[in-house]
Protein backbone atom coordinates (compact mmCIF):
# COMPACT_ATOMS: atom_id res chain seq x y z
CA UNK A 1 235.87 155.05 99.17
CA UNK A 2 234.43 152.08 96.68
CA UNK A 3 235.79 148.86 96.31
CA UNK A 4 236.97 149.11 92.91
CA UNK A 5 239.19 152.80 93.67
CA UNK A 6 241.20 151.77 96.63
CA UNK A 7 244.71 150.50 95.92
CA UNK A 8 244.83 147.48 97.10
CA UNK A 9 248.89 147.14 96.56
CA UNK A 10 249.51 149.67 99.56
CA UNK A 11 247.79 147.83 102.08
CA UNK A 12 249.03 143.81 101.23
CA UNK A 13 251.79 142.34 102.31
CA UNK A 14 253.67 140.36 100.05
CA UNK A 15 254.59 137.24 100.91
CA UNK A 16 257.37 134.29 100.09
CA UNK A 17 258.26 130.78 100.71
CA UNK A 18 260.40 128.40 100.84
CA UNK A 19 258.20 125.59 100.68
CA UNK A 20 257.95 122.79 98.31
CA UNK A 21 254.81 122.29 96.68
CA UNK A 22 255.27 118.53 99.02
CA UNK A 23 255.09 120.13 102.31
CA UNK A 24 252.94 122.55 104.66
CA UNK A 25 253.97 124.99 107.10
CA UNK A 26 253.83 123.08 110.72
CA UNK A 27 250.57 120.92 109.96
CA UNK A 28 250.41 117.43 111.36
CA UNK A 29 251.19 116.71 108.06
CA UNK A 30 254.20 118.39 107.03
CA UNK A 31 256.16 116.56 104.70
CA UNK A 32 254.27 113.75 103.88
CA UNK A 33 254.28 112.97 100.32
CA UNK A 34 251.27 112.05 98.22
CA UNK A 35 250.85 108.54 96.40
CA UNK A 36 247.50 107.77 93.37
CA UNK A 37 247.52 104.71 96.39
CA UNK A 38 246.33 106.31 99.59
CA UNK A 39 244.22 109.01 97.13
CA UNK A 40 242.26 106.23 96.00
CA UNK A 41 241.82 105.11 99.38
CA UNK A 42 240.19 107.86 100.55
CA UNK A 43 237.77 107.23 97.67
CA UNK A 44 239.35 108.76 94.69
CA UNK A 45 239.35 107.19 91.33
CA UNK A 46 242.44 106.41 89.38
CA UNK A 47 241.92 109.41 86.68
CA UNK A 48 240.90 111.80 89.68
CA UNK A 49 243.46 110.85 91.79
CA UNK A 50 246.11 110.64 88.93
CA UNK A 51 244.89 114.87 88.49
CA UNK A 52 245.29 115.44 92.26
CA UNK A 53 248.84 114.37 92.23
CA UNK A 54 249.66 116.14 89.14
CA UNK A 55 248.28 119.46 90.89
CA UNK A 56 251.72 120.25 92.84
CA UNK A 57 251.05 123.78 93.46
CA UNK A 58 248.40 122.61 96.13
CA UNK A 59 248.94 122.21 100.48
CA UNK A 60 249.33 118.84 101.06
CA UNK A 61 246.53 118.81 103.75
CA UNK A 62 244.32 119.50 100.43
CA UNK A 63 244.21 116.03 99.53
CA UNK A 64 242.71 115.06 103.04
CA UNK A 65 238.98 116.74 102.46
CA UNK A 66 236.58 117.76 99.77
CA UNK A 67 236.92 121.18 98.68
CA UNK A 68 234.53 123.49 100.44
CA UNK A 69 234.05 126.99 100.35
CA UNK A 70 237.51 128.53 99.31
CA UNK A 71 239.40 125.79 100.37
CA UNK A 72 241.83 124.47 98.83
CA UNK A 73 241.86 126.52 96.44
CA UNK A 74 242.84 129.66 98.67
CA UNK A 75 245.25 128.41 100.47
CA UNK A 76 247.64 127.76 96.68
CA UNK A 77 251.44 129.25 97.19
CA UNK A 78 252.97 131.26 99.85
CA UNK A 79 250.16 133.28 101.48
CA UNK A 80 245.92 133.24 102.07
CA UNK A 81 243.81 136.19 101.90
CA UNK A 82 241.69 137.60 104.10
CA UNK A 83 239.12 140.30 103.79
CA UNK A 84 238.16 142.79 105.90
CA UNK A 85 234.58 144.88 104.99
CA UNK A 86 234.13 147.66 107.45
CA UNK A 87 232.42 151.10 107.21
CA UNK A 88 234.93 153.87 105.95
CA UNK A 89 231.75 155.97 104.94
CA UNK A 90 228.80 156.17 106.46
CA UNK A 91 227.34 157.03 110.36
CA UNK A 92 229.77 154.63 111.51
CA UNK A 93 232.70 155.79 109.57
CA UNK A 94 235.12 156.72 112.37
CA UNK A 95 234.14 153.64 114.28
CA UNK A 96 235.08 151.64 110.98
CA UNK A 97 238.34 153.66 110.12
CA UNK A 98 239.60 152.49 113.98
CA UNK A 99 238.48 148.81 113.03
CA UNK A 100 240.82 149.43 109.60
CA UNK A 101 243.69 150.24 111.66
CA UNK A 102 243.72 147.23 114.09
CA UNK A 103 242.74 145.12 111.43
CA UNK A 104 246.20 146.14 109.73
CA UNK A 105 248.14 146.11 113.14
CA UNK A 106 247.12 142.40 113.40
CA UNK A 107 248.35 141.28 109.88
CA UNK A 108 251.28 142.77 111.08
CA UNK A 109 251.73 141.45 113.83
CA UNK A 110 250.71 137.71 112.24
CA UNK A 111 253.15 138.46 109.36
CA UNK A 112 256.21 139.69 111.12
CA UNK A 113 256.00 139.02 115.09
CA UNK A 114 254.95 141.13 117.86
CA UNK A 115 255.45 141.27 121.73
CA UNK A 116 251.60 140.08 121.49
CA UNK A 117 251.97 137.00 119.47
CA UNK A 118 255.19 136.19 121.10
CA UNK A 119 253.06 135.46 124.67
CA UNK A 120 250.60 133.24 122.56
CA UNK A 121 252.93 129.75 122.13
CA UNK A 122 250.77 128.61 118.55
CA UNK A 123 251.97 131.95 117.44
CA UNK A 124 255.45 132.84 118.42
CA UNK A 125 256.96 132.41 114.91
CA UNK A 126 255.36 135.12 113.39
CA UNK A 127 255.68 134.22 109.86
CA UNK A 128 251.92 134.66 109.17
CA UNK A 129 249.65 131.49 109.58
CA UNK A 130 251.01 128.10 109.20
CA UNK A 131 253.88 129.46 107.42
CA UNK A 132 251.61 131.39 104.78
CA UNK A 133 251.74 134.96 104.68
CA UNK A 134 248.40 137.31 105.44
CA UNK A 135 247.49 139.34 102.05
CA UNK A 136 244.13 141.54 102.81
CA UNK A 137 242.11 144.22 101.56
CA UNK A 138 239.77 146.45 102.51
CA UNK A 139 236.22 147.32 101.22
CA UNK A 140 233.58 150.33 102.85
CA UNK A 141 229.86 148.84 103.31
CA UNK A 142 228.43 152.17 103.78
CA UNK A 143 226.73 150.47 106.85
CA UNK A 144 224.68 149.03 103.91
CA UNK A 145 223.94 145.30 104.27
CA UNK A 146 223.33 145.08 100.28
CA UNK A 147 226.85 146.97 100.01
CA UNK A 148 228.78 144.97 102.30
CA UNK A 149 227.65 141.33 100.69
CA UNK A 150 228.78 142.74 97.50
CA UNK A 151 232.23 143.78 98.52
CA UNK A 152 232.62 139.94 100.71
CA UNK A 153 231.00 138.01 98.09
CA UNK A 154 234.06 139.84 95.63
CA UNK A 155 236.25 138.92 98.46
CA UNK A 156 235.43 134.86 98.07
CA UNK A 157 235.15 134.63 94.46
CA UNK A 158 237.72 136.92 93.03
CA UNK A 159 240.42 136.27 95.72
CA UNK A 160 239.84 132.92 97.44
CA UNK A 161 239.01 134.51 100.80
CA UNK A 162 240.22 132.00 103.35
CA UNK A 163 238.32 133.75 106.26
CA UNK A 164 236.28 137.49 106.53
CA UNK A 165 236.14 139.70 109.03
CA UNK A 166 234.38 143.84 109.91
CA UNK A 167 231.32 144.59 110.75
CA UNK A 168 230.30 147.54 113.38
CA UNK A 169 226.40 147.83 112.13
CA UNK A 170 224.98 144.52 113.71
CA UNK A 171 222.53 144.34 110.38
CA UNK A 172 225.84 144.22 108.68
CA UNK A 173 227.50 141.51 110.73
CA UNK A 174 224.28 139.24 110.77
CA UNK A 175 224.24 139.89 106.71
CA UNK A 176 228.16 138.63 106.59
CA UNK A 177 227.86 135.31 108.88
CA UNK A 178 224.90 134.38 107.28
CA UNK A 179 226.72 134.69 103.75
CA UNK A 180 229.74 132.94 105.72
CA UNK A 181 227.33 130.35 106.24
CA UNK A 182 226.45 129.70 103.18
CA UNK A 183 229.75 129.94 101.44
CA UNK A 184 231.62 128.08 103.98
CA UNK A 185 233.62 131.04 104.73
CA UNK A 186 234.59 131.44 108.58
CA UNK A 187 233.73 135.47 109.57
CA UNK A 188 234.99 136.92 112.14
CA UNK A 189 232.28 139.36 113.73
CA UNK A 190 234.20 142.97 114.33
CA UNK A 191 231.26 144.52 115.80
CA UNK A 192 228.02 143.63 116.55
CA UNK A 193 225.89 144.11 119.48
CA UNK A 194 222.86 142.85 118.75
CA UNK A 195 221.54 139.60 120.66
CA UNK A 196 220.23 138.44 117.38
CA UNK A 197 223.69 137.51 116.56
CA UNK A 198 224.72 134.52 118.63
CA UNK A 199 221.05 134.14 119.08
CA UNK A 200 218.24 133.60 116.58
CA UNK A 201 220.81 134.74 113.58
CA UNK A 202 223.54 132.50 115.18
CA UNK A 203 225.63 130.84 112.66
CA UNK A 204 228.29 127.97 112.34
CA UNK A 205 230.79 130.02 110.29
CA UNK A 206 230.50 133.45 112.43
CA UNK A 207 232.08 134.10 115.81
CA UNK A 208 231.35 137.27 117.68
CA UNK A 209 233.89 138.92 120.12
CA UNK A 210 231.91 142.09 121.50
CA UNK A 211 229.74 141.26 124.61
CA UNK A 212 226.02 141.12 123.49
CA UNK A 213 223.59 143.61 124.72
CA UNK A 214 222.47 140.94 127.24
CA UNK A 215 225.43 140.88 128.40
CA UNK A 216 226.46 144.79 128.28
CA UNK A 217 223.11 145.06 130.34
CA UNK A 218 223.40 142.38 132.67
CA UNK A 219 226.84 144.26 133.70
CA UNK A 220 225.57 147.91 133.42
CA UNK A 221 221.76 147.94 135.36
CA UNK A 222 223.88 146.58 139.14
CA UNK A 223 226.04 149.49 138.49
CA UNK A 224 223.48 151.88 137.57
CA UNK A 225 221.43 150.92 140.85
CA UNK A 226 224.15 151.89 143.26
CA UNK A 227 225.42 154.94 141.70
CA UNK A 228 222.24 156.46 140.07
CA UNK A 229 219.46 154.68 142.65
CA UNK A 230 216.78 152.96 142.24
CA UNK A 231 213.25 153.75 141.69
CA UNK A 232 213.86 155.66 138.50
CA UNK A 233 212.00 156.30 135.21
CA UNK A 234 214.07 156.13 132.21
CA UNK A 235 213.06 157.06 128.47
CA UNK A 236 214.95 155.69 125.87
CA UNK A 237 216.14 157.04 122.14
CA UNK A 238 216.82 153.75 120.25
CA UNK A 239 217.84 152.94 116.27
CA UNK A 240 215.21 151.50 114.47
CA UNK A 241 217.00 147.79 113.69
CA UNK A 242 218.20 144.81 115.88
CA UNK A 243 221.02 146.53 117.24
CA UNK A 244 218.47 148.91 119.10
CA UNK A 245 215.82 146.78 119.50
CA UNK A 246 218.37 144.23 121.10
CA UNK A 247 219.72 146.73 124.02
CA UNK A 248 216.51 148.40 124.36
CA UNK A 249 215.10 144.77 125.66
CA UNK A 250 217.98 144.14 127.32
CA UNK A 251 218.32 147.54 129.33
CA UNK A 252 214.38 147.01 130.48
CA UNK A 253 214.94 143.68 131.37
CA UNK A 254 217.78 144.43 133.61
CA UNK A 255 217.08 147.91 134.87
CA UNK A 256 213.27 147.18 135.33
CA UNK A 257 214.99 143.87 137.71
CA UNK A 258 216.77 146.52 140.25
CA UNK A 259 213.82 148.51 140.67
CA UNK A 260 213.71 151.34 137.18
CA UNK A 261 210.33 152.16 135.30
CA UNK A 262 210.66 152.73 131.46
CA UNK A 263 208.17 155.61 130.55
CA UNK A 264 209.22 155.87 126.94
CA UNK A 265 211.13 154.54 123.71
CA UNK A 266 211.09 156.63 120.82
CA UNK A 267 212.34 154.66 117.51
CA UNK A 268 214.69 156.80 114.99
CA UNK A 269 216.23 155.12 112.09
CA UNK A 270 219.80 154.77 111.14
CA UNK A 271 221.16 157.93 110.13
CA UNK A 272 219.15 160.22 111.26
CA UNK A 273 220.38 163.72 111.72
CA UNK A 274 217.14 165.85 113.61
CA UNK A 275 216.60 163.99 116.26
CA UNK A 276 213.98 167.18 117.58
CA UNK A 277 210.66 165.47 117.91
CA UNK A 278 212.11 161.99 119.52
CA UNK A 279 213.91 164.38 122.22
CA UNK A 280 210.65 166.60 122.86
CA UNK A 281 208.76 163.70 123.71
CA UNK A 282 211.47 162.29 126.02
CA UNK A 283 211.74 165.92 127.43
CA UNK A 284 208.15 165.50 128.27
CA UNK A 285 208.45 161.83 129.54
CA UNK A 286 208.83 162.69 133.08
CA UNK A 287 212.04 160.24 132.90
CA UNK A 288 214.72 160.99 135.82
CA UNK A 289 217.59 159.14 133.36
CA UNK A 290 217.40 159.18 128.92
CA UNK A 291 219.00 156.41 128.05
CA UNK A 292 220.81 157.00 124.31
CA UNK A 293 220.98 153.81 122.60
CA UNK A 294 222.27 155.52 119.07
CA UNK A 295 225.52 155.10 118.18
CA UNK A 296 228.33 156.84 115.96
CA UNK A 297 227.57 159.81 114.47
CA UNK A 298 223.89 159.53 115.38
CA UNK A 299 225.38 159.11 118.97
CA UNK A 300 226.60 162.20 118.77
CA UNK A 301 224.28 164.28 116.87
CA UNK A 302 221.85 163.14 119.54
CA UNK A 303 223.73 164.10 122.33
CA UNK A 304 224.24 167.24 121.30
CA UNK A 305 220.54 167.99 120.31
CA UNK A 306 219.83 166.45 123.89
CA UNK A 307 222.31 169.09 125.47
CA UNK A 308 220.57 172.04 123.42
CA UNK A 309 217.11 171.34 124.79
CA UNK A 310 218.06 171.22 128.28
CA UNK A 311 217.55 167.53 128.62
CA UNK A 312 221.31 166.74 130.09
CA UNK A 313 220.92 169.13 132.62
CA UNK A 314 217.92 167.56 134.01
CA UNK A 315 218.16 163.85 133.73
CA UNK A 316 221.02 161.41 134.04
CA UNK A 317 222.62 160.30 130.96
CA UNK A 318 223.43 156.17 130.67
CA UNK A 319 224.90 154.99 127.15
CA UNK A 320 224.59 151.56 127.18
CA UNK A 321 227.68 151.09 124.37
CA UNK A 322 229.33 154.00 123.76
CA UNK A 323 230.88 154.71 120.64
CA UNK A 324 234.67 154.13 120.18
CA UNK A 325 235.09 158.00 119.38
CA UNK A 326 231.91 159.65 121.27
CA UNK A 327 233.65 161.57 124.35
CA UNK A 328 236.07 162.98 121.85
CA UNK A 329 233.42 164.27 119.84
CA UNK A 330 231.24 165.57 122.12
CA UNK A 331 233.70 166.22 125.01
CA UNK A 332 234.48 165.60 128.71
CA UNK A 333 232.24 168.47 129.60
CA UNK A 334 229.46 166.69 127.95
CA UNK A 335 229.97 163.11 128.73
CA UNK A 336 231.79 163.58 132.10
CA UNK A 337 229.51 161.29 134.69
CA UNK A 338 227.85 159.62 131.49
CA UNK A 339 227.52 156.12 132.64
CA UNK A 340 227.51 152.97 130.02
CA UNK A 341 230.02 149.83 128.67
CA UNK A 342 232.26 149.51 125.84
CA UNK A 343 233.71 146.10 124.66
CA UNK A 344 237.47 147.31 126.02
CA UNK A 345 238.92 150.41 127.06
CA UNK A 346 242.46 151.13 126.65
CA UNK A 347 243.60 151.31 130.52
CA UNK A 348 242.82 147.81 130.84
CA UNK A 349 246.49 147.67 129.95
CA UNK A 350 246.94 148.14 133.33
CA UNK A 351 245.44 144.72 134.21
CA UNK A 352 246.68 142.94 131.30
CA UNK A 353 250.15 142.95 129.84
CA UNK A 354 249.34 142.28 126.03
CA UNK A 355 246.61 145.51 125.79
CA UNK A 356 249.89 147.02 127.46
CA UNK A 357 251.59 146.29 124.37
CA UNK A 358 248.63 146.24 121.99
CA UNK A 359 248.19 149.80 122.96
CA UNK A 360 251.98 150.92 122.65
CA UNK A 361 252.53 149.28 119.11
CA UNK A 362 249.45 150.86 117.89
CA UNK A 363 249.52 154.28 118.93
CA UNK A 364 253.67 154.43 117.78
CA UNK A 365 251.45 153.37 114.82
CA UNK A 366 248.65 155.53 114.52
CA UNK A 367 249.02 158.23 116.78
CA UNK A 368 246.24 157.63 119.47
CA UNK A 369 245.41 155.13 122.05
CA UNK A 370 243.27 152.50 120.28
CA UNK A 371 239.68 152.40 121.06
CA UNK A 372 237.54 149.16 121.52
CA UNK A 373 236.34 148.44 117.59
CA UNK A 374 240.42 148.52 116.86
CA UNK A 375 241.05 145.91 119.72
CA UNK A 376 237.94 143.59 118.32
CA UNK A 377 239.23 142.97 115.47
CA UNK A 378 242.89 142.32 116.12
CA UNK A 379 241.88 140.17 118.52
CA UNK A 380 239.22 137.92 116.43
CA UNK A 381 242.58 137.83 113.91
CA UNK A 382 244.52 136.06 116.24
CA UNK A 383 242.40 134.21 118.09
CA UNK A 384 241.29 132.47 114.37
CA UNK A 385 245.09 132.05 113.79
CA UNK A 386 245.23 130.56 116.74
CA UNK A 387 242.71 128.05 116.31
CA UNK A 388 244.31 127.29 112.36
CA UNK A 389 247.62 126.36 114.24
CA UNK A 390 246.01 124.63 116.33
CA UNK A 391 243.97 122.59 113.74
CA UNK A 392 247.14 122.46 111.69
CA UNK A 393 244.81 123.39 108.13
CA UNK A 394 242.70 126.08 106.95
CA UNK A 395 240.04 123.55 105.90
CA UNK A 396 236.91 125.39 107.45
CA UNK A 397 235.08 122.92 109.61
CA UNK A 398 238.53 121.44 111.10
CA UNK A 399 239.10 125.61 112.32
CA UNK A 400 235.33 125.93 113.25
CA UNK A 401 235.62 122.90 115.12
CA UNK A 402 238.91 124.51 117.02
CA UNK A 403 237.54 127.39 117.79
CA UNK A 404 234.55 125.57 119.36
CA UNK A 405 236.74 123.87 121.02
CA UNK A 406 236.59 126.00 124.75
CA UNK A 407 240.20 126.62 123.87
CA UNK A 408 241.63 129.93 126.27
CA UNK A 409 244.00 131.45 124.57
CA UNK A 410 245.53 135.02 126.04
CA UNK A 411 244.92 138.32 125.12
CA UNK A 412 244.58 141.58 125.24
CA UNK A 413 241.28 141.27 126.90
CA UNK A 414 242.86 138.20 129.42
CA UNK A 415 241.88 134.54 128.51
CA UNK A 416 239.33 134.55 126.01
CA UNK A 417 237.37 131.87 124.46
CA UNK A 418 234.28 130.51 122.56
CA UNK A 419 231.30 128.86 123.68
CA UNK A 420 230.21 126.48 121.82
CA UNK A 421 226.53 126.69 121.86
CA UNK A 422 226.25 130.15 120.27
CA UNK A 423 229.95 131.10 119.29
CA UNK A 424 229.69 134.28 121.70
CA UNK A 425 233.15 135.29 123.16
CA UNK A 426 233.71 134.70 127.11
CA UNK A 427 235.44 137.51 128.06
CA UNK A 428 234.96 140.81 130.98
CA UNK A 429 232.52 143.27 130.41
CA UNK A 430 233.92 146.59 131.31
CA UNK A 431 231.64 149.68 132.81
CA UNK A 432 232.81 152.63 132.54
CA UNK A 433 232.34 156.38 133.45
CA UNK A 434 232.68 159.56 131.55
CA UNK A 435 235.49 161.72 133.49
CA UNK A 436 235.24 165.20 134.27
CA UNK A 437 237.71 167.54 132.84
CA UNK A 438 239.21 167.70 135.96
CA UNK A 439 239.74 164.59 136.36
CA UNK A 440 241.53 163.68 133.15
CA UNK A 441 245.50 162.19 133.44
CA UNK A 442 245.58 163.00 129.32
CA UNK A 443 243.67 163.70 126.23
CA UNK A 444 242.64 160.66 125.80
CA UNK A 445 241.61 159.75 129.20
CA UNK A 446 238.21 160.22 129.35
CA UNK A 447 236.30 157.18 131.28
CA UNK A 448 236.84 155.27 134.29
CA UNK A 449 236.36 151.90 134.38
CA UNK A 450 234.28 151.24 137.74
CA UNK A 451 233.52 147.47 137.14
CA UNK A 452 235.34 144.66 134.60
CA UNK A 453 232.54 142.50 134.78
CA UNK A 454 233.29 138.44 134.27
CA UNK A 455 232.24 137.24 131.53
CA UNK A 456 230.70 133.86 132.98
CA UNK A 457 228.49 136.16 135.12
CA UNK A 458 226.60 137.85 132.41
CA UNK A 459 226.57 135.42 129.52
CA UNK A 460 222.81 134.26 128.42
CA UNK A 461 221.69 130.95 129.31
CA UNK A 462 221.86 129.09 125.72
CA UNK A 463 218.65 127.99 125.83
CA UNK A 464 217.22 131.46 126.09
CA UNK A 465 219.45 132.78 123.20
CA UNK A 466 217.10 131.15 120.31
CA UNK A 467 220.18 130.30 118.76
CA UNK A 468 219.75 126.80 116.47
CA UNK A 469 223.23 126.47 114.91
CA UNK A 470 223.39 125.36 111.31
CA UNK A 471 225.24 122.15 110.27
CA UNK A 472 228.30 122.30 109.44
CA UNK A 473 228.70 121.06 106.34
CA UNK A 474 225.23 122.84 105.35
């Protein structure tokens, strides 16, 4: 699906209000009126500021700092826009299709209310963000970089893009928040795994909710030496880019720290599809455990390939993420006893109330339990909502700032927040393990979850992240 075929009618939300052109929403401003006096003592000349006041159809809170990025200009009448760029074709296409559908959950639930945003007080309203209405659209990247910069950059010049969000590839995501940074365009990170993203590729404008694979290791290797043992040679299949090159380090650092020997990393690129001569050689490792860091469709095209030449049945298989959709595809039989994270699982609504209702509203929805790239992103959406209520604008560094801030706000994941240093998400780690057949309640039940690791306990010490963030303003 291109940019320029979808219909971008079906999947807005049209918005209203009953606003003057005088007032905003519930801004620390509301209803204050405008006079050429205290425009020109903020600096403004009498012709500029005589233009300012003659420009109704602006937020008040416009007049109170420079234009940057898409501000003010996208934040004019009843509603903001926000674009979502996501892959809907591609090896990470049903990953990105799950994104698309919590993406659109959480403009719903912004727009109209929900037993989620009810339990988060900035919130409770539910008449979109500070009284605007959420209009978005969608655009595939392909799991291109080139392709997804193309679609966001459309996104901020042809419709005042107040704030981005999608993601999955981790090349992708590092792509967006760096064009985030310099369009002064907050993006919210929907997937991205790669260290390199709150760390040497850190930006001011991008926020990242998924664990990092630092972190996803940190919580996995403990795990992995008390039900696997220790003592164990691993060989690993990883995708050529910084998403596999980040959990590869990671899962030597932290598996090679409880007593594991790596014997082997063969390097395949993204997409692809005969994986043969990267599983003979870790056939031929001498590796107790392979260790599949490919994800999506490559995931499972690997796994299967791995199954056909024996290799399950004689090592232990660890996934260190595992893709939203991967025991579905493949199958309990397959991944039953597979050990690995993912950034939520859906029975965590049995430890926290809102996934309780996050999952209800959008299986009645969709028809499935939502996996973990579908709870990302509605949860980046309303955590950035949050912080704009909070900051009472949209103006970018006032919601950066907010969100910086070390601000908990509750979730479907429990209290959430920020840190500052590297704009990485506090929140648990879960580890998880494939089910048996036998062992399934349902369908969809297919993984245990036999440690929600703290967040605190597995975040990387900022100093080790090689994460400089930008200025602000830069």
């Amino acid at each position: 699906m291109s940019y320029e075929s979808m219909s971008y009618e079906s999947m807005s939300y049209e918005s209203t209000s009953d606003k003057s052109p005088g007032t905003v929403g519930k801004s620390g401003n509301a209803g204050r009126k405008l006079s050429r006096r205290s425009l020109m003592k903020a600096g403004l000349g009498v012709s500029a500021a005589g233009l300012l006041l003659r420009e109704t159809a602006l937020p008040v809170f416009a007049a109170e700092h420079p234009a940057l990025g898409t501000y003010p200009a996208g934040t004019k009448g009843g509603s903001i826009f926000v674009g979502g760029v996501m892959p809907i074709t591609g090896p990470y296409a049903s990953s990105g299709k799950d994104m698309q559908l919590g993406f659109e959950l959480a403009v719903e639930h912004l727009n109209n209310g929900s037993g989620v945003t009810e339990q988060i007080p900035t919130l409770k309203k539910g008449k979109g963000v500070l009284g605007k209405k959420i209009e978005f659209q969608v655009a595939d990247s392909e799991t291109k970089p080139d392709v997804a910069i193309q679609a966001a950059t459309r996104f901020i010049h042809d419709n005042n893009a107040i704030m981005l969000t999608g993601g999955i590839s981790s090349a992708v995501s590092i792509a967006m928040q760096k064009l985030g940074q310099r369009e002064h365009v907050i993006y919210m990170v929907g997937n991205s795994g790669s260290n390199d993203t709150t760390g040497k590729d850190c930006q001011r404008y991008g926020f990242r909710a998924q664990p990092s694979a630092y972190m996803a290791a940190k919580a996995l290797a403990p795990v992995l030496a008390k039900e696997l043992g220790t003592k164990l040679k691993a060989a690993y299949l990883v995708p050529d880019y910084t998403y596999g090159h980040s959990v590869y380090d990671s899962m030597k650092e932290f598996t090679e720290k409880v007593g594991w020997q790596t014997v082997g990393e063969q390097l395949a690129p993204l997409g692809t599809t005969d994986f043969s001569s990267y599983l003979l050689n870790i056939g031929n490792s001498g590796a107790d455990v392979f260790v599949n860091v490919a994800f999506g469709a490559d995931a499972v095209s690997s796994t299967k390939q791995a199954q056909q030449f024996g290799i399950l049945s004689k090592m232990k298989y660890v996934v260190p993420n595992i893709s939203q959709f991967q025991a579905k595809e493949l199958g309990a039989e397959i991944m039953g006893g597979t050990y690995g994270t993912q950034a939520w699982w859906w029975t965590e609504q049995d430890k926290y109330p809102l996934a309780k209702i996050f999952v209800a509203d959008f299986e009645k929805k969709n028809g499935y339990k939502p996996r973990w790239g579908a709870s990302e992103i509605y949860i980046q959406l309303l955590v950035w909502a949050d912080a704009v209520e909070r900051a009472g604008s949209f103006y970018p560094i006032d919601v950066v700032k907010a969100l910086e801030s070390g601000h908990k706000v509750n979730s479907i994941y429990g209290e959430v927040y920020y840190r500052a240093g590297d704009h990485q998400m506090v929140r648990p780690v879960p580890v998880v393990v494939g089910k048996k057949p036998s062992e399934m309640k349902g369908p969809e039940d297919f993984y245990r979850i036999v440690g929600l690791v703290p967040g605190e306990e597995v975040l990387p010490p900022l100093a080790e992240t090689g994460c400089k963030m930008p200025d602000i303003s830069a």
